[in-house]
C-alpha atoms as a PDB file:
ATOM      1  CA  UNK A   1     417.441 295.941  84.970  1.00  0.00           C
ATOM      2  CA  UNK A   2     415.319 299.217  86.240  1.00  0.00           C
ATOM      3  CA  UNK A   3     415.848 302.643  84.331  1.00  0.00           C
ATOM      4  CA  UNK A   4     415.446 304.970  87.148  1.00  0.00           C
ATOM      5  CA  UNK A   5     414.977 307.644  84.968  1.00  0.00           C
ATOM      6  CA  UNK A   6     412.555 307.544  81.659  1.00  0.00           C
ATOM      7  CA  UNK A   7     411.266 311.031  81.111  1.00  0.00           C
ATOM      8  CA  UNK A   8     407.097 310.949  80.021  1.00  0.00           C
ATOM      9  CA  UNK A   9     407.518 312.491  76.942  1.00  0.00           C
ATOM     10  CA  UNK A  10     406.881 316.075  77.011  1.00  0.00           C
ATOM     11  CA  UNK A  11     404.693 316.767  73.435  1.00  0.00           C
ATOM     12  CA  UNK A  12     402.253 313.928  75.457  1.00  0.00           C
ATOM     13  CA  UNK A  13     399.272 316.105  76.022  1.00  0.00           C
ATOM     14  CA  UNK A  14     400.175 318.347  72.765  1.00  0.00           C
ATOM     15  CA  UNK A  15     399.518 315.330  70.668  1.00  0.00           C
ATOM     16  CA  UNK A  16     396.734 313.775  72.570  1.00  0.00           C
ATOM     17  CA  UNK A  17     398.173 311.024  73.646  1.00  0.00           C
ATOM     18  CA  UNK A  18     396.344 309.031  76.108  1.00  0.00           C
ATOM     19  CA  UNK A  19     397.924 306.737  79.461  1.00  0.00           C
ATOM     20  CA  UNK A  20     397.827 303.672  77.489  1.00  0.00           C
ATOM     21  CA  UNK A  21     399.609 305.226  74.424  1.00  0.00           C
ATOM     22  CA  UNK A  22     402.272 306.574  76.025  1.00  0.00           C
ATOM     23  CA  UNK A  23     402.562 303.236  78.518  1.00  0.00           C
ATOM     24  CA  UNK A  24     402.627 301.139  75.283  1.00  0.00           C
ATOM     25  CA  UNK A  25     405.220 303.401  73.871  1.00  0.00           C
ATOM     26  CA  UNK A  26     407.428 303.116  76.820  1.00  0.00           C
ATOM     27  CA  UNK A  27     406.971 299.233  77.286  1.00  0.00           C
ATOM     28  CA  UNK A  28     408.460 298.844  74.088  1.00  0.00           C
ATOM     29  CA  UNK A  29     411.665 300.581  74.760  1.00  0.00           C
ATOM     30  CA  UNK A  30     411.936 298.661  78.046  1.00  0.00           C
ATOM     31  CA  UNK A  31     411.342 295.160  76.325  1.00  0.00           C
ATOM     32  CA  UNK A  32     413.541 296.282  73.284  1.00  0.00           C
ATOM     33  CA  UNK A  33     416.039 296.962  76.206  1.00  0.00           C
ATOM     34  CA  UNK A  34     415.638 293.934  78.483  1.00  0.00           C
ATOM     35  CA  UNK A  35     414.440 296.404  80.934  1.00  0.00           C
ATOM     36  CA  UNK A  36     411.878 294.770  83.854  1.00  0.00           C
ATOM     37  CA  UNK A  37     411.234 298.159  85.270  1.00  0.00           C
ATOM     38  CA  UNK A  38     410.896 301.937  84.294  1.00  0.00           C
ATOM     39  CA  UNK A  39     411.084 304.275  87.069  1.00  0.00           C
ATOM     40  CA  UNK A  40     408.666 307.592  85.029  1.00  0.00           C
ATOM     41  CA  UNK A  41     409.789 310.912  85.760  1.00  0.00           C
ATOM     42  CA  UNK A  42     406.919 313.743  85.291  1.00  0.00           C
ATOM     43  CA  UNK A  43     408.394 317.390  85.186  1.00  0.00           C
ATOM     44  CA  UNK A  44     405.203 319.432  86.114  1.00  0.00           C
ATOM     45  CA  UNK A  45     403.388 321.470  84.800  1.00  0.00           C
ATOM     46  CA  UNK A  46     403.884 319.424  81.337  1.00  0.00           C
ATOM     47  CA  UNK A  47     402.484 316.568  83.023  1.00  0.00           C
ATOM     48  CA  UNK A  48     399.850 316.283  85.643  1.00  0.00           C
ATOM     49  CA  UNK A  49     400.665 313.710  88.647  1.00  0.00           C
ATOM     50  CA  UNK A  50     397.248 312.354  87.756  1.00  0.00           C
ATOM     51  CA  UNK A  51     398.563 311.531  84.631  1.00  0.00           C
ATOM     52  CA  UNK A  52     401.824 310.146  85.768  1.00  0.00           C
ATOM     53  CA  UNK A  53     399.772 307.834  87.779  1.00  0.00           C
ATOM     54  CA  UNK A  54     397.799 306.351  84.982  1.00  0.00           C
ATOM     55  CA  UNK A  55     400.447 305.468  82.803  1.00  0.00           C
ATOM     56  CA  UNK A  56     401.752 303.725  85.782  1.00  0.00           C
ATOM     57  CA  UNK A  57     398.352 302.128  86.105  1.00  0.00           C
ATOM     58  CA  UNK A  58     398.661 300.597  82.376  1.00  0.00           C
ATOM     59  CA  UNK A  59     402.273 299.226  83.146  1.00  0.00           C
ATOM     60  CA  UNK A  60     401.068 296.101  84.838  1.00  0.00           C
ATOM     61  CA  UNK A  61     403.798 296.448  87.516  1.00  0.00           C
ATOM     62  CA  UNK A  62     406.425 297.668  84.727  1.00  0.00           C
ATOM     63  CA  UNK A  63     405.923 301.354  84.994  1.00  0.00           C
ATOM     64  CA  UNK A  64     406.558 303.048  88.581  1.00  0.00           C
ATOM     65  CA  UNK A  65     406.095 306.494  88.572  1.00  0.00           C
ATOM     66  CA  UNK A  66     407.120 309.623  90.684  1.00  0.00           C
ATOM     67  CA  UNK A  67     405.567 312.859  90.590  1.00  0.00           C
ATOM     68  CA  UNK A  68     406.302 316.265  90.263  1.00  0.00           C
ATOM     69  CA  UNK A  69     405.653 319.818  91.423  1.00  0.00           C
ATOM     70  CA  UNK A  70     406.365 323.764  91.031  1.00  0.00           C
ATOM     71  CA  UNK A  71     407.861 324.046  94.584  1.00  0.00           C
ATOM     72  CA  UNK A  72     406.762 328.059  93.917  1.00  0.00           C
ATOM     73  CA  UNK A  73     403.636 328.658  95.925  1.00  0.00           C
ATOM     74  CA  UNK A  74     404.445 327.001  98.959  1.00  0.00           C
ATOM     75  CA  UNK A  75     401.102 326.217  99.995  1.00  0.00           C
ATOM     76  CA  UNK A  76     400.371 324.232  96.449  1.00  0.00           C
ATOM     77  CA  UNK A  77     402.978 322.115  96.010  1.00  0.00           C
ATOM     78  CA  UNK A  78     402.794 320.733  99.513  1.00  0.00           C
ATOM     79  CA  UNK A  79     399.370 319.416  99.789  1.00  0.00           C
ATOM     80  CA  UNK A  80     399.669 318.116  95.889  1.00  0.00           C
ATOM     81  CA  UNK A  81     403.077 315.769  96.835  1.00  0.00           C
ATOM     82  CA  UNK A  82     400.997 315.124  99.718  1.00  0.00           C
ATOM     83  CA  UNK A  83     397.827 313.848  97.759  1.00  0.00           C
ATOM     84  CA  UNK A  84     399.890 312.522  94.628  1.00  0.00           C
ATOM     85  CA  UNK A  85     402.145 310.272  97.172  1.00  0.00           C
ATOM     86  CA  UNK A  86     399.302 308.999  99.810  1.00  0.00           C
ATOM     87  CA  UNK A  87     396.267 308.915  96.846  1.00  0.00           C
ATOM     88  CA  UNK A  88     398.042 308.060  93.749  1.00  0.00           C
ATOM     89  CA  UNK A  89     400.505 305.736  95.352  1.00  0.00           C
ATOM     90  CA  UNK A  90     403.419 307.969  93.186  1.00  0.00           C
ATOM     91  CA  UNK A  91     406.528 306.496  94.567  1.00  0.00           C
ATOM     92  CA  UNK A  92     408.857 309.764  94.600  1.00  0.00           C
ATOM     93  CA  UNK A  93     409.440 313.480  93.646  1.00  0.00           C
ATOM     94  CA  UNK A  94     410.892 314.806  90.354  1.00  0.00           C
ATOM     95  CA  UNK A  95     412.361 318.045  90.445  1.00  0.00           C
ATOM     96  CA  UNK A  96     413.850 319.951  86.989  1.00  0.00           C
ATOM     97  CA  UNK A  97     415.400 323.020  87.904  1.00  0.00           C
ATOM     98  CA  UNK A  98     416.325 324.174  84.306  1.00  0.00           C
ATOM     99  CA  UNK A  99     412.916 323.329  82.843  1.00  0.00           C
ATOM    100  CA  UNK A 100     410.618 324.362  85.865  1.00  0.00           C
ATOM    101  CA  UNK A 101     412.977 327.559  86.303  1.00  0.00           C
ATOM    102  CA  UNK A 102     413.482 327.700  89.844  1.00  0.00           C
ATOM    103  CA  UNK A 103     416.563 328.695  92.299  1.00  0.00           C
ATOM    104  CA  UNK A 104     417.577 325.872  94.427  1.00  0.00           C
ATOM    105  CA  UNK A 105     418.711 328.567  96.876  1.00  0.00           C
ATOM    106  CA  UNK A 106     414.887 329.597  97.523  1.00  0.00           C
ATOM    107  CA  UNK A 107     414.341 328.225 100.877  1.00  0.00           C
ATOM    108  CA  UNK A 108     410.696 327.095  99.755  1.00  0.00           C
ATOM    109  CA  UNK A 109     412.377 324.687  97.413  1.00  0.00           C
ATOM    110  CA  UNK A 110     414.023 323.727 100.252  1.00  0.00           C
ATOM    111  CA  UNK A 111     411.456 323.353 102.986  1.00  0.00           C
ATOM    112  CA  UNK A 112     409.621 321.341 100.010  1.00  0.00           C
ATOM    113  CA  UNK A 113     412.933 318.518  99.802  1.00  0.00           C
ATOM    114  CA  UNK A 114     412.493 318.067 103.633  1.00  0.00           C
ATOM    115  CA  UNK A 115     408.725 317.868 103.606  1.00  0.00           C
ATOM    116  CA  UNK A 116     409.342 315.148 100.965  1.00  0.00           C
ATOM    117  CA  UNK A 117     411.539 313.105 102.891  1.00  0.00           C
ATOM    118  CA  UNK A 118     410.779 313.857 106.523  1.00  0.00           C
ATOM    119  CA  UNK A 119     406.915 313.959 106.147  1.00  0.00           C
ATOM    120  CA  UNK A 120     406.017 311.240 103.079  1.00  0.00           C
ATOM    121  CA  UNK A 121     409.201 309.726 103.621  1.00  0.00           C
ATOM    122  CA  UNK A 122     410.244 309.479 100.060  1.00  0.00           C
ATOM    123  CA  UNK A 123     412.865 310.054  97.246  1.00  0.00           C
ATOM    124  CA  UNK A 124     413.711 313.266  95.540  1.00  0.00           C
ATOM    125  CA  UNK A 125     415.623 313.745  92.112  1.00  0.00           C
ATOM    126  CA  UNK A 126     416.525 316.853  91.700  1.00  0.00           C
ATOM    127  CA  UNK A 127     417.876 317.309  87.726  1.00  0.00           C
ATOM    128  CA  UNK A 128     421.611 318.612  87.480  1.00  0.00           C
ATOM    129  CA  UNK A 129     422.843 321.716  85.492  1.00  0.00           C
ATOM    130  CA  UNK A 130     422.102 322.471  82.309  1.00  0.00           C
ATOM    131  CA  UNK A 131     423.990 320.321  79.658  1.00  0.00           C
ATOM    132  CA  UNK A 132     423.293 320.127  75.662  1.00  0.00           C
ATOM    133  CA  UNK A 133     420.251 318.379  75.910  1.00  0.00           C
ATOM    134  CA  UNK A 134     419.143 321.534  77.181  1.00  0.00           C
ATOM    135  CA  UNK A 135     421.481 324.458  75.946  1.00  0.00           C
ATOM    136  CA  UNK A 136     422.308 324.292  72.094  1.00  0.00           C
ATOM    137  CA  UNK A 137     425.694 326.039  71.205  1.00  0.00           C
ATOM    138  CA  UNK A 138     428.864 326.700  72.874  1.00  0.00           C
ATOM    139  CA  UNK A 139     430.117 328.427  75.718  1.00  0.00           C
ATOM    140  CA  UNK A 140     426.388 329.760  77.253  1.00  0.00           C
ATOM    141  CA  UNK A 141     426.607 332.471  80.017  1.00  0.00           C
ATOM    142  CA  UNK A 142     423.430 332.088  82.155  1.00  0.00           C
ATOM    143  CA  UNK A 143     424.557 333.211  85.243  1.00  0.00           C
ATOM    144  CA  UNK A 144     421.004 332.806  86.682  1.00  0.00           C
ATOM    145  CA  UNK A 145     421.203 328.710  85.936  1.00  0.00           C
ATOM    146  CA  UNK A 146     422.018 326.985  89.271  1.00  0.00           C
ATOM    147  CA  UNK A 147     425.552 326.492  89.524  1.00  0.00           C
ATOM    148  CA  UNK A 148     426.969 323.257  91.127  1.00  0.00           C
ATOM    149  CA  UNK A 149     427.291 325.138  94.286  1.00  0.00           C
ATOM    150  CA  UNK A 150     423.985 325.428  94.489  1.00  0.00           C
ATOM    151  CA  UNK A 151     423.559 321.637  94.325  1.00  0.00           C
ATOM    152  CA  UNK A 152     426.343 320.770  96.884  1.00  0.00           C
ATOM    153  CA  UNK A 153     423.697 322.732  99.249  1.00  0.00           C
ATOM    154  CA  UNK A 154     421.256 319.922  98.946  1.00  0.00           C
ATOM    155  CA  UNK A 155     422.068 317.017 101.403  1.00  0.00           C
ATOM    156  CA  UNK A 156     422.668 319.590 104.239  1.00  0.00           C
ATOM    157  CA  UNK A 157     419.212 321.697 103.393  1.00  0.00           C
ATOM    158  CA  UNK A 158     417.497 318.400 103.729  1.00  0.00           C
ATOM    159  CA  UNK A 159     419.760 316.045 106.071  1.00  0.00           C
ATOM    160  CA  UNK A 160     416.744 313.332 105.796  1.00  0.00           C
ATOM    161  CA  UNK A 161     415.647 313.234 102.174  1.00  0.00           C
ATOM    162  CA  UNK A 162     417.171 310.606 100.466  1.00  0.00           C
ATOM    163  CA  UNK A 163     418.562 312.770  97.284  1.00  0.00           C
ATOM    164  CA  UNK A 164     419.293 311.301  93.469  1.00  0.00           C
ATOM    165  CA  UNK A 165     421.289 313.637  91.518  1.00  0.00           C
ATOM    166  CA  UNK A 166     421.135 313.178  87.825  1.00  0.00           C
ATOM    167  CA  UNK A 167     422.230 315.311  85.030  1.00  0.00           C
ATOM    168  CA  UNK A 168     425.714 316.144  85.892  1.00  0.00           C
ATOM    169  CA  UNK A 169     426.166 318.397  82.546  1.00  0.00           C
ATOM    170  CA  UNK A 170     430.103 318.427  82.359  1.00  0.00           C
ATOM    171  CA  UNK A 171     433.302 317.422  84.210  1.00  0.00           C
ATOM    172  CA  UNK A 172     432.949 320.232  86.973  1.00  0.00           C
ATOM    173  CA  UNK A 173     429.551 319.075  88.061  1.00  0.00           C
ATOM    174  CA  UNK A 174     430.560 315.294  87.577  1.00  0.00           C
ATOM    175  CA  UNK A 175     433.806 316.046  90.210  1.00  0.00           C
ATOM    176  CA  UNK A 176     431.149 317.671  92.626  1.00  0.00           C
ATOM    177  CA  UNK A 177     428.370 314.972  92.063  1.00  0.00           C
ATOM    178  CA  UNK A 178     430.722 312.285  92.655  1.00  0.00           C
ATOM    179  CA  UNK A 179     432.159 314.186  96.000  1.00  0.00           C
ATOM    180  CA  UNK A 180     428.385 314.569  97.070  1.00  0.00           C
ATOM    181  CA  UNK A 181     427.496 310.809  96.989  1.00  0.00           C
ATOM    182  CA  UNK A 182     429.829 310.205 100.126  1.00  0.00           C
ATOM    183  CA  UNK A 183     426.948 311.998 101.832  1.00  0.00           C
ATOM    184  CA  UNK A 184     424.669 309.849 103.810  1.00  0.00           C
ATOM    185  CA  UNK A 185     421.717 310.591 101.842  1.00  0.00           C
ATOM    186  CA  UNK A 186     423.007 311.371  98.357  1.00  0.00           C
ATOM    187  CA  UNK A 187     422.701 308.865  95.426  1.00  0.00           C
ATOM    188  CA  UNK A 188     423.849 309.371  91.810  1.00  0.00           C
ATOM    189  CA  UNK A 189     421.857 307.992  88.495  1.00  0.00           C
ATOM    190  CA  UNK A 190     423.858 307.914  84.883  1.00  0.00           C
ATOM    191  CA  UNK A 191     421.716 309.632  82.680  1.00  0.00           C
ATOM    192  CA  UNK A 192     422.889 312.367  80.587  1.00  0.00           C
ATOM    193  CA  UNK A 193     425.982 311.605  80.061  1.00  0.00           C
ATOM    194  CA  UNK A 194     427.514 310.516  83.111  1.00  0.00           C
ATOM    195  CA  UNK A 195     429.278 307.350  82.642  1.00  0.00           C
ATOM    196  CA  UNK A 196     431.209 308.941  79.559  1.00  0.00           C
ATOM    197  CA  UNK A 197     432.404 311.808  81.533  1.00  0.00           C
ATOM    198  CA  UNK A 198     433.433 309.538  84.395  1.00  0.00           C
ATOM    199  CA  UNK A 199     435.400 307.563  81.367  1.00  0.00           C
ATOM    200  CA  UNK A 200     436.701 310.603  80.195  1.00  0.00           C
ATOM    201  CA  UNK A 201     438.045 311.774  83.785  1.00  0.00           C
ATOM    202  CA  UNK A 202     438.805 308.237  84.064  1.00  0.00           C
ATOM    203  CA  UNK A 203     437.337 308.300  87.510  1.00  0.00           C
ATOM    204  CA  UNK A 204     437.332 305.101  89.505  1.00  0.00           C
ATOM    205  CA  UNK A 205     433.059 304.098  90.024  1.00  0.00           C
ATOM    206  CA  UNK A 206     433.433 300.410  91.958  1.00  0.00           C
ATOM    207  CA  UNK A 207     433.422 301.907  95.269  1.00  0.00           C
ATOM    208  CA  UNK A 208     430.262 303.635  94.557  1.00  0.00           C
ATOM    209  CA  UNK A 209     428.274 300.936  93.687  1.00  0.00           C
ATOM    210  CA  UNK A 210     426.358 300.868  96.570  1.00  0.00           C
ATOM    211  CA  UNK A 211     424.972 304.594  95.747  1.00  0.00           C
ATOM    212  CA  UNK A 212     424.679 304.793  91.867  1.00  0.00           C
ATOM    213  CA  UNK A 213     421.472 303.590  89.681  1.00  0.00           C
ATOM    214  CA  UNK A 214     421.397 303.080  86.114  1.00  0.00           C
ATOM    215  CA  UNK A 215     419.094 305.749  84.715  1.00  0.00           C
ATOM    216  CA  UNK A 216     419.255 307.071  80.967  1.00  0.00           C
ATOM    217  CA  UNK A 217     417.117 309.802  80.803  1.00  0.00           C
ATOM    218  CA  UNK A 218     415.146 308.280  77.512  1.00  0.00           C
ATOM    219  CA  UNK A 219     413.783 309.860  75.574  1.00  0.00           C
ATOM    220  CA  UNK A 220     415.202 313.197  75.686  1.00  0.00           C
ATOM    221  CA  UNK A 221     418.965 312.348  76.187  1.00  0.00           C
ATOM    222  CA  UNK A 222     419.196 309.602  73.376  1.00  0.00           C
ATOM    223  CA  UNK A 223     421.165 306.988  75.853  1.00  0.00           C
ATOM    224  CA  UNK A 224     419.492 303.628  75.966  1.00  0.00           C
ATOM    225  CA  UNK A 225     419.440 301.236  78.740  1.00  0.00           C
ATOM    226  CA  UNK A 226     421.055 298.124  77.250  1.00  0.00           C
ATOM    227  CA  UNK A 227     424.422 300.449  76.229  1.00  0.00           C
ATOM    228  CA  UNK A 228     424.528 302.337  79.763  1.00  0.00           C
ATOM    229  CA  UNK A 229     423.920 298.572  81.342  1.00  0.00           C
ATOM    230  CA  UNK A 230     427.335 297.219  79.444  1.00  0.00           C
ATOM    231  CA  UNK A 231     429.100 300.374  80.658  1.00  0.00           C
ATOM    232  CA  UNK A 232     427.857 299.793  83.833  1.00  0.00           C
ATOM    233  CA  UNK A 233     429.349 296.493  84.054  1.00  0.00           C
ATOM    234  CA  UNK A 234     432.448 297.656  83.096  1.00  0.00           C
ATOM    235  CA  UNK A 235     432.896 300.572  85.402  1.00  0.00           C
ATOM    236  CA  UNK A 236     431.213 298.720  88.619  1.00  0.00           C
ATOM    237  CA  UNK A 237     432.584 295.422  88.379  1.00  0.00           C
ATOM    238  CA  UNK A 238     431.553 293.451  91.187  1.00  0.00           C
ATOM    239  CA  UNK A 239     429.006 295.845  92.021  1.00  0.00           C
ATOM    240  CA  UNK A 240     427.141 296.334  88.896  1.00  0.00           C
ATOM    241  CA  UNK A 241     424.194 294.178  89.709  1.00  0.00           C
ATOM    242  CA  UNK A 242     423.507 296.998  92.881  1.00  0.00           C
ATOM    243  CA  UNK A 243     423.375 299.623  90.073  1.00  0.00           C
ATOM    244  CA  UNK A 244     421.245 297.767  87.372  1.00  0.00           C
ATOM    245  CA  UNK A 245     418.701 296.922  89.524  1.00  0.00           C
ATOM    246  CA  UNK A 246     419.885 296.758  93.762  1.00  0.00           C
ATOM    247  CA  UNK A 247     419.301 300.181  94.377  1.00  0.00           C
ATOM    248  CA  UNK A 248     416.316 301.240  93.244  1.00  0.00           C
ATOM    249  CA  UNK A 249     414.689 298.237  94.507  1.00  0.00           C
ATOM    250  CA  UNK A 250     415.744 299.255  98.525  1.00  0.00           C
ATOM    251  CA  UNK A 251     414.929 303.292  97.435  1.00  0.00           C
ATOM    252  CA  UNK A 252     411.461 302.486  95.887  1.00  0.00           C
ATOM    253  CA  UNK A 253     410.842 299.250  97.780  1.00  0.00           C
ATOM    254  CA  UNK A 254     410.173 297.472  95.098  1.00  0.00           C
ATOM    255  CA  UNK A 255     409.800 294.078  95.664  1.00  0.00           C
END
């Protein structure tokens, strides 16, 4: 299996941890998991991409990571994917709306998902609306959060960028995340939640095997790989294997 989605755990630099901790901590959830890769998603500025990199550096082949920018100034963030991607060999970008606080409408966010794709030629997940692991309480009114909208906007900002949309945060964005992976360039992972909402809708997955990776989010959403993999198998059928492991291979190139 891959989990194309462990978070780097946010209270890392808080508490001193150093590369090889927080590689060692992560290794053990992925062999307590029967996981043979982690895909490591930074969300800047709690993590530096030269930090991403070295936990991937203690992994011995285990630990891929991406790396992550503020797409707000312009003329930062481009030359740091830029240096990140060709210098640190980071395989990807990572992009948190509701942590970073940015407006996917902002057309430097958007010149930022072409430059990833057109110019370094790699993948971008973009995190989905805010759900509990983010918002505690009921029935929050944040009408500055992205809406869905916002995200169906993505694969025809950036026509080029291969996009993974994670995070779906409830049944309205899972209808419109599962409508947006017909697109061309649009992939799906299952963190946060998304294989029980697409129980609870009881939405048929099998054809969309070929565009979905298993991804769980760990640490911050609680899901572990080995559950999500025998839902996965379950939901995908026939197709499962593309999910656990198919996909992310051909997006990452991993060999």
């Amino acid at each position: 299996m891959i989990d194309f989605h462990v978070h780097l755990p946010l209270d890392a630099a808080k508490r001193g941890a150093s590369p090889a901790e927080v590689a060692q901590e992560l290794l053990s959830y992925a062999g307590g998991e029967g996981v043979e890769v982690l895909v490591l998603v930074p969300v800047a500025p709690y993590h530096s991409n030269d930090f991403a990199a070295r936990v991937a550096e203690e992994g011995s082949g285990r630990l891929v990571a991406l790396a992550s920018v503020v797409p707000s100034p312009l003329d930062s963030a481009l030359p740091e994917l830029r240096r990140a991607v060709e210098d640190l060999g980071l395989r990807g970008l990572s992009l948190h709306p509701p942590l970073q606080g940015f407006c996917l409408r902002n057309p430097q966010v958007w010149h930022l998902l072409r430059f990833a794709g057109e110019e370094l030629g790699v993948p971008v997940l973009v995190h989905g609306p805010p759900s509990t692991v983010y918002v505690r309480g009921a029935a929050v009114q944040a009408p500055w959060l992205n809406s869905p909208e916002d995200y169906a906007l993505l694969p025809h900002v950036a026509p080029r960028t291969t996009i993974v949309l994670s995070d779906p945060g409830g049944l309205q964005g899972l209808e419109l995340f599962l409508g947006l992976a017909s697109s061309r360039n649009v992939y799906l992972d299952t963190s946060h939640g998304f294989l029980r909402l697409a129980r609870a809708r009881q939405a048929p997955l099998e054809h969309l095997s070929g565009k979905v990776l298993l991804g769980t989010g760990y640490p911050l959403s609680g899901e572990r790989a080995g559950e999500l993999a025998a839902a996965v198998r379950e939901l995908f059928g026939a197709g499962a294997e593309k999910v656990l492991r198919g996909n992310a291979r051909e997006l990452l190139g991993l060999t």
